[in-house]
Protein backbone atom coordinates (compact mmCIF):
# COMPACT_ATOMS: atom_id res chain seq x y z
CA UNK A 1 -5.76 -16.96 -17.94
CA UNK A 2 -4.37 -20.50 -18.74
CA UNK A 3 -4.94 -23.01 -16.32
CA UNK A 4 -1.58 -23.85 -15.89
CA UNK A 5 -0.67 -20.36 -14.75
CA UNK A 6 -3.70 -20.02 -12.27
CA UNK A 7 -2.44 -22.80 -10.48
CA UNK A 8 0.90 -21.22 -10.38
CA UNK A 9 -0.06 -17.76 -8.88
CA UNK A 10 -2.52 -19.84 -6.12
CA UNK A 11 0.47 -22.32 -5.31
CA UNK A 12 3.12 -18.46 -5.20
CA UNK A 13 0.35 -17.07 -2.99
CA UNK A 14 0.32 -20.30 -0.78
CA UNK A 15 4.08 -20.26 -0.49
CA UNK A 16 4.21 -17.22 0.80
CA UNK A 17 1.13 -17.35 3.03
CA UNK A 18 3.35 -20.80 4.76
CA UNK A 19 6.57 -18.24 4.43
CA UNK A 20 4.89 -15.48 6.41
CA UNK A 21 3.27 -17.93 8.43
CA UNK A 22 7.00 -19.34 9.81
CA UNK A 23 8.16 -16.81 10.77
CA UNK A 24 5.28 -16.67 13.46
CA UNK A 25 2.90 -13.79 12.38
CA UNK A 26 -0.48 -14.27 10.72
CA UNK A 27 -0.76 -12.68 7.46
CA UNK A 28 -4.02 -12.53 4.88
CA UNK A 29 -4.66 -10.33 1.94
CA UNK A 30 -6.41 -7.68 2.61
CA UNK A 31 -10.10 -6.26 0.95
CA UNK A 32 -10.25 -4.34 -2.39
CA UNK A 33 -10.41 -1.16 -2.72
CA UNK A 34 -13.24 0.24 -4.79
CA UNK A 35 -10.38 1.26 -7.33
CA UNK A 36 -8.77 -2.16 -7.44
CA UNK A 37 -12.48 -3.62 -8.18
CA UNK A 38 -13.11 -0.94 -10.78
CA UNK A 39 -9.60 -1.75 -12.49
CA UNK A 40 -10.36 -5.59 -12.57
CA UNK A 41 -13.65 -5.24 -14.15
CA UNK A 42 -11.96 -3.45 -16.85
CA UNK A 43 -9.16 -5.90 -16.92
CA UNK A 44 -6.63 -3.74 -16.35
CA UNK A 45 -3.66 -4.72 -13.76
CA UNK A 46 -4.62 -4.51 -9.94
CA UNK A 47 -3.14 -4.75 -6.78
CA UNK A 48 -0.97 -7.65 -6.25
CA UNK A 49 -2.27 -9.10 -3.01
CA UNK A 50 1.04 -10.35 -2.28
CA UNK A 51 1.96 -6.69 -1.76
CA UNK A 52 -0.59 -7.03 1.31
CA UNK A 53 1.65 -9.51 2.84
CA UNK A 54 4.77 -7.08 1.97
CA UNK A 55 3.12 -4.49 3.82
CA UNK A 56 1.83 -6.50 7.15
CA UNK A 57 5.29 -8.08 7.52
CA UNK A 58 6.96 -4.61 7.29
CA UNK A 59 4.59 -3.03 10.28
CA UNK A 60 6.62 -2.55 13.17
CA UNK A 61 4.51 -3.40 16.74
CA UNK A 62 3.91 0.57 17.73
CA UNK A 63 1.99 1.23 14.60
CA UNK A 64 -0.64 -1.65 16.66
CA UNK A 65 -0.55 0.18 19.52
CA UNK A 66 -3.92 2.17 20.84
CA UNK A 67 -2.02 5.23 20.30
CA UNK A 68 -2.86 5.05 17.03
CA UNK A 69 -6.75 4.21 17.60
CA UNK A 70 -8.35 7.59 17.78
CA UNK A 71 -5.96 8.37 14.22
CA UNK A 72 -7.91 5.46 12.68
CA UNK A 73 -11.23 5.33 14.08
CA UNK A 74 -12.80 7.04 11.21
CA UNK A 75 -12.04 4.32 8.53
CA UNK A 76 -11.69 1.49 11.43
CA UNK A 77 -13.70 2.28 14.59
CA UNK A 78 -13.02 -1.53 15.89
CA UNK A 79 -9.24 -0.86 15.67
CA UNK A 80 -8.58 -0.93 19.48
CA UNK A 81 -10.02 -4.14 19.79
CA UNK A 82 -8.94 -5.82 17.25
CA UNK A 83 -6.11 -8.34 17.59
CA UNK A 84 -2.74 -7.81 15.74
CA UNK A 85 -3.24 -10.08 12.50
CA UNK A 86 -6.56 -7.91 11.92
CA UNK A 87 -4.43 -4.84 12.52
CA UNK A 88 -1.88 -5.63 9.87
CA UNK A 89 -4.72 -6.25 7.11
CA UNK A 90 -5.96 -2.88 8.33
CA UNK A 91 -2.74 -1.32 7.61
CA UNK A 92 -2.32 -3.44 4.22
CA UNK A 93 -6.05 -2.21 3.26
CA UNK A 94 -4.72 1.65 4.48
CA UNK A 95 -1.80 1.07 1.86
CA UNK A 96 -3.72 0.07 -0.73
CA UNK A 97 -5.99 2.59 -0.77
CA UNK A 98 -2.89 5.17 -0.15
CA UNK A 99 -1.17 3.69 -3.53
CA UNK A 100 -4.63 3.94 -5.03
CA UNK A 101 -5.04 7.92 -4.49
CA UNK A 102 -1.10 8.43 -5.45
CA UNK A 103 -0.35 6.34 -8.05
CA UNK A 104 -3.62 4.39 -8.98
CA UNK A 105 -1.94 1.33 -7.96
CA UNK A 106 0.53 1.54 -10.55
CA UNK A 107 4.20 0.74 -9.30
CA UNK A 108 5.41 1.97 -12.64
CA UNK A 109 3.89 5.60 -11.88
CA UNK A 110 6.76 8.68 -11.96
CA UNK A 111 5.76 11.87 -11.87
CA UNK A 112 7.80 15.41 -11.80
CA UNK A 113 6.85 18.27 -10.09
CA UNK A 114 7.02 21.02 -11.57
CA UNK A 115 4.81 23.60 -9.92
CA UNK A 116 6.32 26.65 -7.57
CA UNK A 117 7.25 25.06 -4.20
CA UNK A 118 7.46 21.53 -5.34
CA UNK A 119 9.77 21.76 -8.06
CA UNK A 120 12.95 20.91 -5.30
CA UNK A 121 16.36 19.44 -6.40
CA UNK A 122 16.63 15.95 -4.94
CA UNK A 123 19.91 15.93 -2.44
CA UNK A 124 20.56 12.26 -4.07
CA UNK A 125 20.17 12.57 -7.48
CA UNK A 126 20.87 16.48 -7.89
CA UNK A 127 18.14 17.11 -10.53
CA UNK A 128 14.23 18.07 -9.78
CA UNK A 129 12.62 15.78 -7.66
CA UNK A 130 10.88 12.92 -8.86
CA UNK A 131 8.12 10.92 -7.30
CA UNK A 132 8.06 7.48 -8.12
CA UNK A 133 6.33 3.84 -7.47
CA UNK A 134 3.49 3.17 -5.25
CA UNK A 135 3.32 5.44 -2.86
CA UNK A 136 5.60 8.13 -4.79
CA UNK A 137 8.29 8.22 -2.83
CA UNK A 138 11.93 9.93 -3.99
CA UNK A 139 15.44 8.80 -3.92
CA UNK A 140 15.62 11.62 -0.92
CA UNK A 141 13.44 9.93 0.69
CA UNK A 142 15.64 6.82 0.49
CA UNK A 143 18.64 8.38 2.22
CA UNK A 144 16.25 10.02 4.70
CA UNK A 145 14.46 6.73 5.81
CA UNK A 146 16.94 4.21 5.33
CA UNK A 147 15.30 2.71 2.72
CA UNK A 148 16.13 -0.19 -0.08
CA UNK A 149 16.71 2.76 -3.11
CA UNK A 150 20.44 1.97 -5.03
CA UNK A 151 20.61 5.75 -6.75
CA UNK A 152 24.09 3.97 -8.47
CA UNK A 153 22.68 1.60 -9.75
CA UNK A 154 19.02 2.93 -11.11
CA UNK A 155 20.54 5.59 -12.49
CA UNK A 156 22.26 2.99 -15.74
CA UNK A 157 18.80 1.99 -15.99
CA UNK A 158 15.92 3.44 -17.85
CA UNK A 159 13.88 5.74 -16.01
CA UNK A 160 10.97 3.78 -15.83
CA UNK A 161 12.54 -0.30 -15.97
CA UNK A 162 10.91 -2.09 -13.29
CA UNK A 163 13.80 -3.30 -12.13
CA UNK A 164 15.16 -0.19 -10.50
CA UNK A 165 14.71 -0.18 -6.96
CA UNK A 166 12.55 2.56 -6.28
CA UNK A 167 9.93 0.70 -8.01
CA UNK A 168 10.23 -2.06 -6.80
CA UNK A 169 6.58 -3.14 -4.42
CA UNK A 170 8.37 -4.19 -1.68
CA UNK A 171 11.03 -1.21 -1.30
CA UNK A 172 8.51 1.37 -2.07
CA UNK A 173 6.13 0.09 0.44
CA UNK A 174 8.16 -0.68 2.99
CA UNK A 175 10.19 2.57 2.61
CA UNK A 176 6.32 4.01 3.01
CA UNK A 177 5.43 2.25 6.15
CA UNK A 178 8.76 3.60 7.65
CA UNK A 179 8.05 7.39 6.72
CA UNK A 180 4.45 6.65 8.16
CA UNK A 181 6.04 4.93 11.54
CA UNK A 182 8.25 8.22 11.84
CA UNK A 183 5.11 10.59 11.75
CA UNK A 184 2.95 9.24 14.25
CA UNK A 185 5.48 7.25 16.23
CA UNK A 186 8.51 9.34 16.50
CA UNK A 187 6.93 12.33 15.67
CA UNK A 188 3.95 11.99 17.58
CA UNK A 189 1.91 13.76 14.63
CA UNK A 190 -1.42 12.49 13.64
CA UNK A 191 -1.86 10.33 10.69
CA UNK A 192 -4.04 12.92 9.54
CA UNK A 193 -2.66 16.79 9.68
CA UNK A 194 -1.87 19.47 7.00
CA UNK A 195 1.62 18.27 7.41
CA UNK A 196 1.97 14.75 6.86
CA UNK A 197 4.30 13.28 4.00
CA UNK A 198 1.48 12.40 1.51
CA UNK A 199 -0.98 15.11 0.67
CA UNK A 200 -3.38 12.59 0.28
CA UNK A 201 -2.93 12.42 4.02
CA UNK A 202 -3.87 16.14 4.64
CA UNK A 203 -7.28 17.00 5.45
CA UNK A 204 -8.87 19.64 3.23
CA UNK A 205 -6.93 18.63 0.02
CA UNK A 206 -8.38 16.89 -3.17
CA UNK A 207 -6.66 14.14 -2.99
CA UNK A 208 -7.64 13.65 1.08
CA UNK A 209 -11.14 13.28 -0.10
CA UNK A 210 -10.08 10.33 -3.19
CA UNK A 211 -7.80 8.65 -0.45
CA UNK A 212 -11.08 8.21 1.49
CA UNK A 213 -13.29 7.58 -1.13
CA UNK A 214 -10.77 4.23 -1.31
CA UNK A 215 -11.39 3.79 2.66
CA UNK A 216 -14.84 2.54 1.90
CA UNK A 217 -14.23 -1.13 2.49
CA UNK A 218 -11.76 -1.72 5.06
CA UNK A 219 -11.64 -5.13 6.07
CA UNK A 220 -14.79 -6.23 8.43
CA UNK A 221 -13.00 -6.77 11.99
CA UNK A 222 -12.94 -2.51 11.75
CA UNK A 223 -16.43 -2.93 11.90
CA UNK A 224 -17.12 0.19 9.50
CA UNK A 225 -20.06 1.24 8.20
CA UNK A 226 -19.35 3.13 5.36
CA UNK A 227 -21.43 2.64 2.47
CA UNK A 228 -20.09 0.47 -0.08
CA UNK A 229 -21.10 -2.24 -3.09
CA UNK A 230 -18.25 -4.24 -2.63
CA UNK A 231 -18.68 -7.47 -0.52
CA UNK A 232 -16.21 -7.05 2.39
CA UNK A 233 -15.44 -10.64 2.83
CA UNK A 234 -13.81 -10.44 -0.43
CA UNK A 235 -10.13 -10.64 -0.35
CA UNK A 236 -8.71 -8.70 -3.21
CA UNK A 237 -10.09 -9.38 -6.75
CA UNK A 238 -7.13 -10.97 -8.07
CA UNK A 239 -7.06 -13.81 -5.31
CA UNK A 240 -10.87 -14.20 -5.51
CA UNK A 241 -10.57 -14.60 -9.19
CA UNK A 242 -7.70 -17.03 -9.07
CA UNK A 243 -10.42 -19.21 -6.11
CA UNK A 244 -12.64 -18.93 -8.99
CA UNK A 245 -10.94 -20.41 -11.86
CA UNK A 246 -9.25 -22.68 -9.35
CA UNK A 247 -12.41 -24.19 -8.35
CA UNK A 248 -13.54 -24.74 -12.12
CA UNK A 249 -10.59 -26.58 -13.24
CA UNK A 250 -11.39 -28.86 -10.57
């Protein structure tokens, strides 16, 4: 990467680190996931770790409360004790490794359903349902969860142009940490049950086991001891990379 645009990403991710930090709430990127390591060593595109920050800012106060402790304990067994800042890189680690198992961290990802049960006509767009971005979310969902998706407006678009707001990072995570609040806040479900939005979310199910397989290096308040290669006071590759180069311009 030219030097030039190194220091341009460090000084974005500074900016919004001194953005986050005025409006009063402590905000860090959050550790990779063994798929976001995987991806970099290949040099392929990874998660943006200003996504983290997206994510932590978007986590409304109940999702910190104990109630959610016991949910968590498996991936962060520290969670109770933890102050909030920690909490909120726990929950941007949780969505990276979420985005990981649905969409391999790919905000471009779309994928129709076609199978018996799934293939459903979306109430918003009247054709088969989509799932799109992130966290694979639909334009349903949008309307269901008062979320940032402009149907109007995507729809002149082509289907997969960044630009449309579905897959756009911050709508599609921030739509995602709303349908998450709803399950275990106003729901009372847990995080984890057969019935939660995400199948990746359901015990028993393929994709459960790939989400966790990402859960192996939370960050290391959770005090987790799941085995794992990847040095857990590494923020995610693409801001430890950017350090690096930043360091040998210098």
């Amino acid at each position: 990467m030219p030097r030039r645009a190194t220091r341009v990403k460090v000084l974005v991710m500074a900016g919004l680190l001194i953005a986050v930090g005025a409006n009063a709430q402590t905000t860090t990127p959050a550790p990779p996931t063994p798929l976001d390591v995987k991806k970099g060593d290949l040099g392929e595109k990874v998660w943006n770790p200003a996504w983290d920050l997206i994510v932590e800012k978007a986590i409304p106060p109940a999702i910190l409360s104990p109630v959610v402790s016991r949910d968590v304990a498996r991936f962060c067994p520290r969670f109770s004790t933890m102050n909030d800042p920690d909490k909120r890189v726990f929950w941007a680690y949780f969505f990276q490794a979420l985005a990981g198992a649905e969409a391999g961290l790919n905000p471009r990802t779309r994928v129709r359903h076609t199978q018996p049960g799934a293939a459903k006509i979306d109430k918003v767009t009247g054709v088969p349902v989509r799932s799109d971005g992130l966290l694979q979310l639909s334009y349903e969902d949008g309307k269901l969860y008062d979320c940032d998706f402009d149907w109007e407006a995507d729809r002149k678009l082509p289907a997969d142009s960044p630009a449309r707001s579905i897959l756009q990072p911050k709508n599609n995570l921030e739509c995602g940490v709303k349908i998450l609040s709803n399950q275990i806040i106003d729901q009372h479900k847990p995080l984890f049950t057969r019935t939660s939005y995400w199948s990746t979310l359901q015990p028993g199910r393929k994709s459960y086991r790939i989400f966790a397989k990402q859960m192996t290096n939370p960050p290391a308040a959770c005090g987790s001891h799941a085995p794992t290669l990847i040095n857990k006071t590494a923020t995610t590759k693409t801001v430890q990379d950017e350090a690096d180069a930043t360091k040998a311009s210098h």
